[in-house]
PDB file of N, CA and C in Angstrom:
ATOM      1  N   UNK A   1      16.459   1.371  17.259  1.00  0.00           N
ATOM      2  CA  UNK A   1      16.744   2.311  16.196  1.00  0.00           C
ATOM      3  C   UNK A   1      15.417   2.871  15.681  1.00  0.00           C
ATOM      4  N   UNK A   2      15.337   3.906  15.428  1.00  0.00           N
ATOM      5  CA  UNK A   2      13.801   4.898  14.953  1.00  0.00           C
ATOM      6  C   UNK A   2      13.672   4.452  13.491  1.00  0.00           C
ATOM      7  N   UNK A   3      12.969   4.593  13.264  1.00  0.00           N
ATOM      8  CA  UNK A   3      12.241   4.077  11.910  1.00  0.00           C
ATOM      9  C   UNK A   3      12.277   5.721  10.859  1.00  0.00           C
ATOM     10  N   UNK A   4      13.142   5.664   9.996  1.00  0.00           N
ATOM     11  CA  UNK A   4      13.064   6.478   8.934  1.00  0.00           C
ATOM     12  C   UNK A   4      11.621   7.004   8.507  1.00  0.00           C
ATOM     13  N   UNK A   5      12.084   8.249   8.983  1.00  0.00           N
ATOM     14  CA  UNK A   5      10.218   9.295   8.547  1.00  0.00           C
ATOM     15  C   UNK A   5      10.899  10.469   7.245  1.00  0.00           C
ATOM     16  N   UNK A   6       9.738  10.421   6.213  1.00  0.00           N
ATOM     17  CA  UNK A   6       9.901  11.782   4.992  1.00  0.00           C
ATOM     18  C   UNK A   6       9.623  12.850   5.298  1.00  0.00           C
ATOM     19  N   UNK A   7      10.186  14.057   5.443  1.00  0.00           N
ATOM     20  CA  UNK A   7       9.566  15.118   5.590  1.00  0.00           C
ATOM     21  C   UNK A   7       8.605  15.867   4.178  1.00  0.00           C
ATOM     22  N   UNK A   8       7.227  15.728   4.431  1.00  0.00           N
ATOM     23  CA  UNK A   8       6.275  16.150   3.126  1.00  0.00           C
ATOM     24  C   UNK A   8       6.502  17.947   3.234  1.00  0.00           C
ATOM     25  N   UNK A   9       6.774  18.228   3.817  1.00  0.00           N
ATOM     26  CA  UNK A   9       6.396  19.491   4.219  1.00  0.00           C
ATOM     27  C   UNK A   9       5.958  20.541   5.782  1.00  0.00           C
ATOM     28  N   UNK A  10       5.063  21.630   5.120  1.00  0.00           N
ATOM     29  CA  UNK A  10       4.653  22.326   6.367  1.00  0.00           C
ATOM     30  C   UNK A  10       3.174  22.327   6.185  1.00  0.00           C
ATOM     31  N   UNK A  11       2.440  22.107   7.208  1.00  0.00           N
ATOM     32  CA  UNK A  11       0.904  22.636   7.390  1.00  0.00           C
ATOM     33  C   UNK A  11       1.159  23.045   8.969  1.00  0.00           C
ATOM     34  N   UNK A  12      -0.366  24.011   8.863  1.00  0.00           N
ATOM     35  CA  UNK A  12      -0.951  24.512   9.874  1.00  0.00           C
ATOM     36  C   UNK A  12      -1.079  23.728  10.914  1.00  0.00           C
ATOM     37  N   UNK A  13      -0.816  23.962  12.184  1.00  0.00           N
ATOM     38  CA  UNK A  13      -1.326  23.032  12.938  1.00  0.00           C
ATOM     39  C   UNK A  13      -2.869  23.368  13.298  1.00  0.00           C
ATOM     40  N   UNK A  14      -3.558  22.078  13.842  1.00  0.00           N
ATOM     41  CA  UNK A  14      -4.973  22.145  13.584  1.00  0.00           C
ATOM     42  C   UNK A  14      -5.335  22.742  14.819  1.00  0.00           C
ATOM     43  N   UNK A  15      -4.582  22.739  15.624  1.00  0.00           N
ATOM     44  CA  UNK A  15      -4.619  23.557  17.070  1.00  0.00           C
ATOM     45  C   UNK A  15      -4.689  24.867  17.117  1.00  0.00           C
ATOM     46  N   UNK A  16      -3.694  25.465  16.842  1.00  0.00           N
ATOM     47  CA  UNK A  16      -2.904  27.069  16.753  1.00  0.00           C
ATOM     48  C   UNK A  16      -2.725  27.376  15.802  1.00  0.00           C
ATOM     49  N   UNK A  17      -2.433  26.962  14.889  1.00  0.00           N
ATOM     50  CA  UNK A  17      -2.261  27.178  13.895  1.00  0.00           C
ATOM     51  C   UNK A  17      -0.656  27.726  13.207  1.00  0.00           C
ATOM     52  N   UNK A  18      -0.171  27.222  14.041  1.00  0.00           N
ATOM     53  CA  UNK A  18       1.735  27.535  13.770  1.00  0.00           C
ATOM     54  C   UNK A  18       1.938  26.372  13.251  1.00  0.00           C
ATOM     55  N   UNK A  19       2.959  26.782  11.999  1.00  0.00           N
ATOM     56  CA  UNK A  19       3.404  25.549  10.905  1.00  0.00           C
ATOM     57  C   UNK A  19       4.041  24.702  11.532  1.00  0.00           C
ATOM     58  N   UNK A  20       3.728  23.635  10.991  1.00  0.00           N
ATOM     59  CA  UNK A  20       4.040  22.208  11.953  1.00  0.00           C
ATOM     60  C   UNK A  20       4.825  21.444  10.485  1.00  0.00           C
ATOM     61  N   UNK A  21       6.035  20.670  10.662  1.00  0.00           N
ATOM     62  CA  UNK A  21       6.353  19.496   9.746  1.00  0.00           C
ATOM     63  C   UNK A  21       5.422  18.422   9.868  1.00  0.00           C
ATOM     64  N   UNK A  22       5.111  18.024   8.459  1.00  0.00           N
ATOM     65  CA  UNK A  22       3.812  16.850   8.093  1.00  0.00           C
ATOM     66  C   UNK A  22       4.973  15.867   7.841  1.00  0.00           C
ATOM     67  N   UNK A  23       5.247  15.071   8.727  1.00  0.00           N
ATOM     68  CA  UNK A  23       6.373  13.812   8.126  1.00  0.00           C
ATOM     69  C   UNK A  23       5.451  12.545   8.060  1.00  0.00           C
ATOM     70  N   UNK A  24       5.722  11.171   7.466  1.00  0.00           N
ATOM     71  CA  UNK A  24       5.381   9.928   6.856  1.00  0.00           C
ATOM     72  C   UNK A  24       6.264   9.064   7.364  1.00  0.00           C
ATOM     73  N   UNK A  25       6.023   8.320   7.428  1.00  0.00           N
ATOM     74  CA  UNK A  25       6.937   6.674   7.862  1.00  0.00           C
ATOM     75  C   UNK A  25       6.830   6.176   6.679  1.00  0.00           C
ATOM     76  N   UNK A  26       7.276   4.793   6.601  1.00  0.00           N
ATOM     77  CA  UNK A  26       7.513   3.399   5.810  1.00  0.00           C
ATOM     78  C   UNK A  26       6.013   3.354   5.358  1.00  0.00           C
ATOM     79  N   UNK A  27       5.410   2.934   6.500  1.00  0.00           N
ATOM     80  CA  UNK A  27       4.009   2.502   6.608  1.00  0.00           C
ATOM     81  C   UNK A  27       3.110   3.450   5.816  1.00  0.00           C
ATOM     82  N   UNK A  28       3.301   4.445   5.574  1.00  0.00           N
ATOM     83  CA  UNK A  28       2.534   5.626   4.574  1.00  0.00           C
ATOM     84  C   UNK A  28       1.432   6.184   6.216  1.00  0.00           C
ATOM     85  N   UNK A  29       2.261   6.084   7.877  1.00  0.00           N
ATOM     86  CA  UNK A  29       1.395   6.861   8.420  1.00  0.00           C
ATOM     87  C   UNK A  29       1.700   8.503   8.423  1.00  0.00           C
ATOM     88  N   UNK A  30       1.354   9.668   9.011  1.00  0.00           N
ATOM     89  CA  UNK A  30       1.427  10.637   8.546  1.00  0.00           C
ATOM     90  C   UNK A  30       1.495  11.409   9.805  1.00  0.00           C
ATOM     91  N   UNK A  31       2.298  11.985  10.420  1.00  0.00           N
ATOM     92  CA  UNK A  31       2.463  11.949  11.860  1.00  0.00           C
ATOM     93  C   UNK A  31       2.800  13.744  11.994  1.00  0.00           C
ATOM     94  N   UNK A  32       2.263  14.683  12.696  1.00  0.00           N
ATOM     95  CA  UNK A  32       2.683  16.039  13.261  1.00  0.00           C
ATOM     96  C   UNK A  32       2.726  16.526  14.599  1.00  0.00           C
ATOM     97  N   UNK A  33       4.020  17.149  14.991  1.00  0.00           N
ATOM     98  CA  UNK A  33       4.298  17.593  16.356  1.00  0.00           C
ATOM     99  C   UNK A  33       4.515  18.939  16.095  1.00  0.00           C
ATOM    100  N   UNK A  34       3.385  19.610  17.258  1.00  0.00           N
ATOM    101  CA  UNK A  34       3.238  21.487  17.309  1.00  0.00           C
ATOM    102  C   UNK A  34       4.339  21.746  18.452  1.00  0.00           C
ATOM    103  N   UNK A  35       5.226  22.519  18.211  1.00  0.00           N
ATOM    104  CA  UNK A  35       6.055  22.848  19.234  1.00  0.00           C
ATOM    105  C   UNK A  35       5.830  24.203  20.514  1.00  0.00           C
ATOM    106  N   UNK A  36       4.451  24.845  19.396  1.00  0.00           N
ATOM    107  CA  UNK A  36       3.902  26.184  20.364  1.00  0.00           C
ATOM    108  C   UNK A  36       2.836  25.147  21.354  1.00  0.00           C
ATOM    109  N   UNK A  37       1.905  24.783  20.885  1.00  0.00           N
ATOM    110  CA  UNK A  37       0.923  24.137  21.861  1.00  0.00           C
ATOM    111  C   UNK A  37       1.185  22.495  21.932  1.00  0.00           C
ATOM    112  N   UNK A  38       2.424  22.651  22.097  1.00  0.00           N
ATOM    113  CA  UNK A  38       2.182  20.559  22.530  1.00  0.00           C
ATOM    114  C   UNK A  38       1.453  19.985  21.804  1.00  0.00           C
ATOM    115  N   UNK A  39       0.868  19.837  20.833  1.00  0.00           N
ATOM    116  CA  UNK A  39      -0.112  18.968  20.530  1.00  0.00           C
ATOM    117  C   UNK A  39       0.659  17.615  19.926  1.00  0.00           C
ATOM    118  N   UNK A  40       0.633  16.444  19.169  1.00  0.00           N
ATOM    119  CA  UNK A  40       0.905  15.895  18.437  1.00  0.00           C
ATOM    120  C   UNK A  40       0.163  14.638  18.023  1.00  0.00           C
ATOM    121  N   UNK A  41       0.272  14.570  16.804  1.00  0.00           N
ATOM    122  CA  UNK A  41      -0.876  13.565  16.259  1.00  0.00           C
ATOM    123  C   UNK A  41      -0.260  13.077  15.107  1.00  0.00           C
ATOM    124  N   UNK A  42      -1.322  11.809  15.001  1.00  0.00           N
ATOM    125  CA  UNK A  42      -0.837  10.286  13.839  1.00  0.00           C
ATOM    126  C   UNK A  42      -2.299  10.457  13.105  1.00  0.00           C
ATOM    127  N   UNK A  43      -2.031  10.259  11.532  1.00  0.00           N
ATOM    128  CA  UNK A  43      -3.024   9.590  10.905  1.00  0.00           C
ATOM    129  C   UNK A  43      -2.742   8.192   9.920  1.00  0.00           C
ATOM    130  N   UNK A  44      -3.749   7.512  10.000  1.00  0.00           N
ATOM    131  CA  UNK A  44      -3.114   5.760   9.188  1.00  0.00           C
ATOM    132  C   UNK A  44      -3.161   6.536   7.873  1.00  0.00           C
ATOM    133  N   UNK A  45      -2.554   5.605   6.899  1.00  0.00           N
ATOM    134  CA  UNK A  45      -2.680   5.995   5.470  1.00  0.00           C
ATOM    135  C   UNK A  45      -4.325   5.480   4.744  1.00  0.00           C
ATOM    136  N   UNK A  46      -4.944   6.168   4.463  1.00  0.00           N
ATOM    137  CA  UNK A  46      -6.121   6.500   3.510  1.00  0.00           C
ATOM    138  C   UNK A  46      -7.123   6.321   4.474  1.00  0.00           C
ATOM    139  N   UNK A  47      -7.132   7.634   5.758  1.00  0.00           N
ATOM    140  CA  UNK A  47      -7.864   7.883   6.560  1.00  0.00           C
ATOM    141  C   UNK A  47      -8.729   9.342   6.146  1.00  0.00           C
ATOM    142  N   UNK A  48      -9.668   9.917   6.416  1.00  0.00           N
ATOM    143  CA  UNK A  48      -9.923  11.155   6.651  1.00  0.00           C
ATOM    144  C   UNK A  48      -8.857  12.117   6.632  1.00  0.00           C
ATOM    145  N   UNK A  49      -8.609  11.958   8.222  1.00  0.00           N
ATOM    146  CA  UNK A  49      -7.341  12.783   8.384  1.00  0.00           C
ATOM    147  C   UNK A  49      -6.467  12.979   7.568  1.00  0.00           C
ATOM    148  N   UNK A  50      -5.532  11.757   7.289  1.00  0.00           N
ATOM    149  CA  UNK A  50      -4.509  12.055   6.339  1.00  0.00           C
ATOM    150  C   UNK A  50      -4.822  12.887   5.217  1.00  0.00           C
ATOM    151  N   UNK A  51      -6.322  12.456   4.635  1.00  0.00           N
ATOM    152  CA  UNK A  51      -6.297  13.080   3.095  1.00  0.00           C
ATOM    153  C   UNK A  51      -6.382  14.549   3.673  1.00  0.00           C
ATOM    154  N   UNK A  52      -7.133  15.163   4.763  1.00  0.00           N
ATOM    155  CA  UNK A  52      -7.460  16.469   5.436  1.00  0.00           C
ATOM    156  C   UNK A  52      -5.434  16.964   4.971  1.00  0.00           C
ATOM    157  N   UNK A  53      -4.757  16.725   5.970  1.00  0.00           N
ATOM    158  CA  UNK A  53      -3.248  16.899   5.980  1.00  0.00           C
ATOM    159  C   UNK A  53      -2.782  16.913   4.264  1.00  0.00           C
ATOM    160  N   UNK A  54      -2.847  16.080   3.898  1.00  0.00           N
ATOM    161  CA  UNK A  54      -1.928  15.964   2.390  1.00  0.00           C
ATOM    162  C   UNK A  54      -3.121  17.099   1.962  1.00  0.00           C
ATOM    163  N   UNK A  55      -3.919  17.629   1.946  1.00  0.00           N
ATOM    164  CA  UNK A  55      -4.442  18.558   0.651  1.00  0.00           C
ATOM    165  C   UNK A  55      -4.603  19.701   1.263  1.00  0.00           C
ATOM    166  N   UNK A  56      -3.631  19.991   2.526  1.00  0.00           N
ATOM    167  CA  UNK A  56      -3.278  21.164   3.099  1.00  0.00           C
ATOM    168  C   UNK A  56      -1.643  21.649   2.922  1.00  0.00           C
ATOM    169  N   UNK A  57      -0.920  20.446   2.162  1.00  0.00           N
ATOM    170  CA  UNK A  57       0.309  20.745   1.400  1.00  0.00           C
ATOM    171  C   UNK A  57       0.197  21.897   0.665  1.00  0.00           C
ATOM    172  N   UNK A  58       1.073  22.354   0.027  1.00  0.00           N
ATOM    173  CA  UNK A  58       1.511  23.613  -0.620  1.00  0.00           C
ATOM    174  C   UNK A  58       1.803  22.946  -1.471  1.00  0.00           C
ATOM    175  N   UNK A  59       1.322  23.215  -2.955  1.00  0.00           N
ATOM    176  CA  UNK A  59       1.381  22.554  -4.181  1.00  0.00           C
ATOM    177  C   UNK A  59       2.781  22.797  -5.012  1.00  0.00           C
ATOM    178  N   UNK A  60       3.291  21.460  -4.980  1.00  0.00           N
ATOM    179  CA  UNK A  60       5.357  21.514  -5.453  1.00  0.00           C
ATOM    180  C   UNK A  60       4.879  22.176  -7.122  1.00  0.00           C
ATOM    181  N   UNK A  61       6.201  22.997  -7.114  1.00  0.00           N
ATOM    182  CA  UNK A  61       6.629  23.625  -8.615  1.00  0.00           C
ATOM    183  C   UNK A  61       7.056  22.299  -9.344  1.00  0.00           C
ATOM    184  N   UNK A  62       6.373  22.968 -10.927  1.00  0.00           N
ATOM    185  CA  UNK A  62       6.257  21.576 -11.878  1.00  0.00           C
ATOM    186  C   UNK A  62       7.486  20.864 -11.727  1.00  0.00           C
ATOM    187  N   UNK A  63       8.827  21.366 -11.761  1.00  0.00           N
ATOM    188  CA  UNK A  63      10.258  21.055 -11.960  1.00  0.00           C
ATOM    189  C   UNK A  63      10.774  20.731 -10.632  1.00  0.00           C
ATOM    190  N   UNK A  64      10.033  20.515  -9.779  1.00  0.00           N
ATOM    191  CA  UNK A  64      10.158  19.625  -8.458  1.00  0.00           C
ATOM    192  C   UNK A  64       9.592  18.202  -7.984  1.00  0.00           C
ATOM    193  N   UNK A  65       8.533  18.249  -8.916  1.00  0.00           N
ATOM    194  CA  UNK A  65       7.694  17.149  -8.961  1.00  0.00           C
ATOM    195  C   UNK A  65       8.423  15.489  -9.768  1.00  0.00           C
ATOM    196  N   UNK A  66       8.853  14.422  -9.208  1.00  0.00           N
ATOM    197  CA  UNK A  66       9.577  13.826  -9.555  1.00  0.00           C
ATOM    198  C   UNK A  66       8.790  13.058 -10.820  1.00  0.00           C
ATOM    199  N   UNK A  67       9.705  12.629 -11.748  1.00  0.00           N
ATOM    200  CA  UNK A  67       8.676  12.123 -13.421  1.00  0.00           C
ATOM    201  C   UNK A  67       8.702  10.431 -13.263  1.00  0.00           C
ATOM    202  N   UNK A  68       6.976  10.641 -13.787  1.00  0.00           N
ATOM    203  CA  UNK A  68       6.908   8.982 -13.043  1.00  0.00           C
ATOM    204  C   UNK A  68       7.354   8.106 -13.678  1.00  0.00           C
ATOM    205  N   UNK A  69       7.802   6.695 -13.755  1.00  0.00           N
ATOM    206  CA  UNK A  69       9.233   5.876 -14.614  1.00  0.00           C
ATOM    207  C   UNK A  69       8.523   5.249 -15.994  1.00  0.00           C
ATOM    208  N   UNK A  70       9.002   5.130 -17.037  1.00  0.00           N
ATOM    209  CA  UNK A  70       8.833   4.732 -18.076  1.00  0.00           C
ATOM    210  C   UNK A  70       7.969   3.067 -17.779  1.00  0.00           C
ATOM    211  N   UNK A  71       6.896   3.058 -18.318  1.00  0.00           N
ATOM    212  CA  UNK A  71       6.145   1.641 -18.170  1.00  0.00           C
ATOM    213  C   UNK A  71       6.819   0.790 -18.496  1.00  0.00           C
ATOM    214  N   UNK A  72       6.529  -0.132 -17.321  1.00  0.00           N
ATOM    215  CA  UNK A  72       7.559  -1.989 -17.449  1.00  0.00           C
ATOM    216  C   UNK A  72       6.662  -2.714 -19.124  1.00  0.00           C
ATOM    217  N   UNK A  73       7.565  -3.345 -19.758  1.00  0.00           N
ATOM    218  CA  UNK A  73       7.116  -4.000 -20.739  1.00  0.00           C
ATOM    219  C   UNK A  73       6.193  -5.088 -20.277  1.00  0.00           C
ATOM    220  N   UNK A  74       5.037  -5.351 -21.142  1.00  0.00           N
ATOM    221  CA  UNK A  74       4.328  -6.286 -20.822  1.00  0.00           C
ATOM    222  C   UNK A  74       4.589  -7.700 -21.142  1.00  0.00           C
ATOM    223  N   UNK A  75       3.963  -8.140 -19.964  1.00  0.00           N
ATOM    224  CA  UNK A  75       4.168  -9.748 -19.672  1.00  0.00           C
ATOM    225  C   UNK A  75       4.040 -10.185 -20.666  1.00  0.00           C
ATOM    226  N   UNK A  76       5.010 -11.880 -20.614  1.00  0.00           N
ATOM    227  CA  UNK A  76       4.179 -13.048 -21.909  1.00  0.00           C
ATOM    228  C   UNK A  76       3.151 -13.335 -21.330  1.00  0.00           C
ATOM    229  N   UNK A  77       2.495 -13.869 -22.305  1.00  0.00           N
ATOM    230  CA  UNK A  77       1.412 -14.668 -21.935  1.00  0.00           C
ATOM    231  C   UNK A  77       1.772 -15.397 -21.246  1.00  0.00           C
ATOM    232  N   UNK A  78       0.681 -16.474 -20.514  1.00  0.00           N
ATOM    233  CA  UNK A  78       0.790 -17.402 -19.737  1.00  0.00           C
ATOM    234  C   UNK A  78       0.910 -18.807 -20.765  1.00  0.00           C
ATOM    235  N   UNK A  79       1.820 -19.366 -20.356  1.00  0.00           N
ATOM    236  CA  UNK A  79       1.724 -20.909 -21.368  1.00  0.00           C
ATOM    237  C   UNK A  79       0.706 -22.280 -20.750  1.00  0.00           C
ATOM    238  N   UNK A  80      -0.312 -22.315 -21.340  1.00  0.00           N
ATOM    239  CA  UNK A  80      -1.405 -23.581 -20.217  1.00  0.00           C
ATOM    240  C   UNK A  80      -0.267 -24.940 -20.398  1.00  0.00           C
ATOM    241  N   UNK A  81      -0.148 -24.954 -19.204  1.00  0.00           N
ATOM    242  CA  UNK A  81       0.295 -26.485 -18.901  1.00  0.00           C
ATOM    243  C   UNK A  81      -0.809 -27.656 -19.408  1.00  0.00           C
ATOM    244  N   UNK A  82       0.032 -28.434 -19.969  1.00  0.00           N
ATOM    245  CA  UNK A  82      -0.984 -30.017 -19.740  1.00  0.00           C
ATOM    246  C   UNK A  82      -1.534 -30.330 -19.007  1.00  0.00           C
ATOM    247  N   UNK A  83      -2.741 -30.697 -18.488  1.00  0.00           N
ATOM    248  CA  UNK A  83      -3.332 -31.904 -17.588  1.00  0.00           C
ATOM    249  C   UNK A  83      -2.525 -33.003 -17.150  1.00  0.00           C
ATOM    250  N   UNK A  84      -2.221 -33.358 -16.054  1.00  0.00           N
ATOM    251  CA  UNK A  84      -1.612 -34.069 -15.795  1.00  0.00           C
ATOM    252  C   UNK A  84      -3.275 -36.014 -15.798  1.00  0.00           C
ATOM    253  N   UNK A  85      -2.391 -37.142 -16.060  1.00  0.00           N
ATOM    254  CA  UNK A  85      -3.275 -38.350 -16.368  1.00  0.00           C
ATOM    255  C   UNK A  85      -3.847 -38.509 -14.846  1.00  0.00           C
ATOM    256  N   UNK A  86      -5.358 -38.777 -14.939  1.00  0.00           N
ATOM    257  CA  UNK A  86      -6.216 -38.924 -13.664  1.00  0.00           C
ATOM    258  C   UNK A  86      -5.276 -40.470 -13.339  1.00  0.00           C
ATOM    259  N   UNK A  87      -5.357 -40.686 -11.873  1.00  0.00           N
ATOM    260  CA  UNK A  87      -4.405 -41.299 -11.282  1.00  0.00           C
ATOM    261  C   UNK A  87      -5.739 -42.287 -10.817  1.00  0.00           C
ATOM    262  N   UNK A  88      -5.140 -43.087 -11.139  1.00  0.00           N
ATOM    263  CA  UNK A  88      -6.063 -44.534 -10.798  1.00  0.00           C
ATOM    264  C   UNK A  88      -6.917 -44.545  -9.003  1.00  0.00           C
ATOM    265  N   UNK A  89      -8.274 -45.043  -9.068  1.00  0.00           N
ATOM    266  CA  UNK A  89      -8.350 -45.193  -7.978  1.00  0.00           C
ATOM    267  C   UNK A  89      -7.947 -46.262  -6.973  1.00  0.00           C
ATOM    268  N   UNK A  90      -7.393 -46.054  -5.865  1.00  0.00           N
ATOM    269  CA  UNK A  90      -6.520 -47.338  -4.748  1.00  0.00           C
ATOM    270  C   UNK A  90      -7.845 -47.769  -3.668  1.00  0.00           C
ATOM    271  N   UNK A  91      -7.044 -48.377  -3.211  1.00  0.00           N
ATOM    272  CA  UNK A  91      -8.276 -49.519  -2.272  1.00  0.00           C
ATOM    273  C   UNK A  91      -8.305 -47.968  -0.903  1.00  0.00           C
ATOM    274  N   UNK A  92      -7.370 -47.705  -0.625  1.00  0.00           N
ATOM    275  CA  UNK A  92      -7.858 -46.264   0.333  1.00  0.00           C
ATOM    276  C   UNK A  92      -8.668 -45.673  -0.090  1.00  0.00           C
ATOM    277  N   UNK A  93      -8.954 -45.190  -1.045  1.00  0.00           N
ATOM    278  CA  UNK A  93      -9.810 -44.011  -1.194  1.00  0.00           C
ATOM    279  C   UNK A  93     -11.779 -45.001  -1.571  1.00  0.00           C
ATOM    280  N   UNK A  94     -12.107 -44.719  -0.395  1.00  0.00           N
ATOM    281  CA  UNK A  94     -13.366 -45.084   0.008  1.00  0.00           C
ATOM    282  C   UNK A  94     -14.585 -44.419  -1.306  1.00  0.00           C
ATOM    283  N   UNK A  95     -14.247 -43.623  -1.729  1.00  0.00           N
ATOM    284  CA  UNK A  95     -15.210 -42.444  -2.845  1.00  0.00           C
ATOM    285  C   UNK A  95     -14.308 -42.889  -4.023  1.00  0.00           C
ATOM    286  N   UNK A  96     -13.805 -43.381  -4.081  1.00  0.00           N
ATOM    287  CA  UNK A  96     -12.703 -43.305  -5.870  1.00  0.00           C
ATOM    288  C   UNK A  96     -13.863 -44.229  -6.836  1.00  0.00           C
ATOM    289  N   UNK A  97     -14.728 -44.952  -6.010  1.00  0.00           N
ATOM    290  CA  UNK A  97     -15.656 -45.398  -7.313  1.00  0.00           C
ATOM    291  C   UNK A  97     -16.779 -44.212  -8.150  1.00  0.00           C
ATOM    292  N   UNK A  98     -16.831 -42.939  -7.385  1.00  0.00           N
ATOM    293  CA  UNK A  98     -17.871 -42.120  -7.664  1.00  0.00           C
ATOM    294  C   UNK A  98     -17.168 -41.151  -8.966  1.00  0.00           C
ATOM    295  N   UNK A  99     -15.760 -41.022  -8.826  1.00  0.00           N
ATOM    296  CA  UNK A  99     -14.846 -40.450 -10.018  1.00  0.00           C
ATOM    297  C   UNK A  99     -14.410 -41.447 -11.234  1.00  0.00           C
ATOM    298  N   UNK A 100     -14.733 -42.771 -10.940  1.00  0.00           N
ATOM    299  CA  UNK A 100     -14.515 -43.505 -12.145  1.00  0.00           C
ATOM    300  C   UNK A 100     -15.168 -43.013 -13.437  1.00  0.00           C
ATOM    301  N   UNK A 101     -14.401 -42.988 -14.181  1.00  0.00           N
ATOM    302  CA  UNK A 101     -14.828 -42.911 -15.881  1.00  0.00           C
ATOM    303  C   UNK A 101     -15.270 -41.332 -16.102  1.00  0.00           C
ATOM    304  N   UNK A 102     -14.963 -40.327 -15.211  1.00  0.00           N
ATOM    305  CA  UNK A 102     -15.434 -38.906 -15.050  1.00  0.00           C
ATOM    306  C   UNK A 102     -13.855 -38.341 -15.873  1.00  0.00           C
ATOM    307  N   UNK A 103     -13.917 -37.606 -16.305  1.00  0.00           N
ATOM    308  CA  UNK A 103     -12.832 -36.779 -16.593  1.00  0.00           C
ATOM    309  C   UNK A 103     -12.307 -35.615 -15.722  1.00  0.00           C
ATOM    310  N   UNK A 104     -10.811 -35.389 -15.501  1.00  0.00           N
ATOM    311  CA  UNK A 104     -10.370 -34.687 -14.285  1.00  0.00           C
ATOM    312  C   UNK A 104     -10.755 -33.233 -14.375  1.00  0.00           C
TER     313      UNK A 104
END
């Protein structure tokens, strides 16, 4: 099954220059196929390329532009747990005399 791609739009192709769809994957890669000159090409997300492609978009009308979501309320604090009691040293532990009387 193909992996769901966004269509961002149209740019130039860098070849010929006939408008090409700029589509995206999951992955935020950024992928265009020229249908006059064959060409087709991938850029990773926060490459050169890509930023080249995204700032060759056609800039969306204000009332297209989706409104970004109301800020999540902030966290509680963190509550510090207790120290748990240093655990006695046993006849295994070969070094447990060097932690005696030390605090954990």
């Amino acid at each position: 099954m193909a992996a769901v791609k966004t269509k961002l739009g149209r740019i130039p192709c860098d070849c010929c220059g006939h408008p090409v769809v700029l589509k995206e994957n999951e992955a935020g890669t950024l992928t265009v196929s020229c249908d006059e000159c064959d060409v087709s090409a991938f850029a990773k997300k926060g490459t050169a390329a890509a930023t080249k492609w995204r700032a060759k978009l056609p800039a969306q009308a204000p009332e297209s532009v989706p409104k970004a979501p109301a800020p999540a309320p902030a966290a509680p604090a963190p509550v510090e747990q207790p120290k748990a009691p240093k655990k006695p040293a046993t006849p295994f532990d070969p070094l447990g005399f060097l932690n005696k009387g030390k605090a954990a």
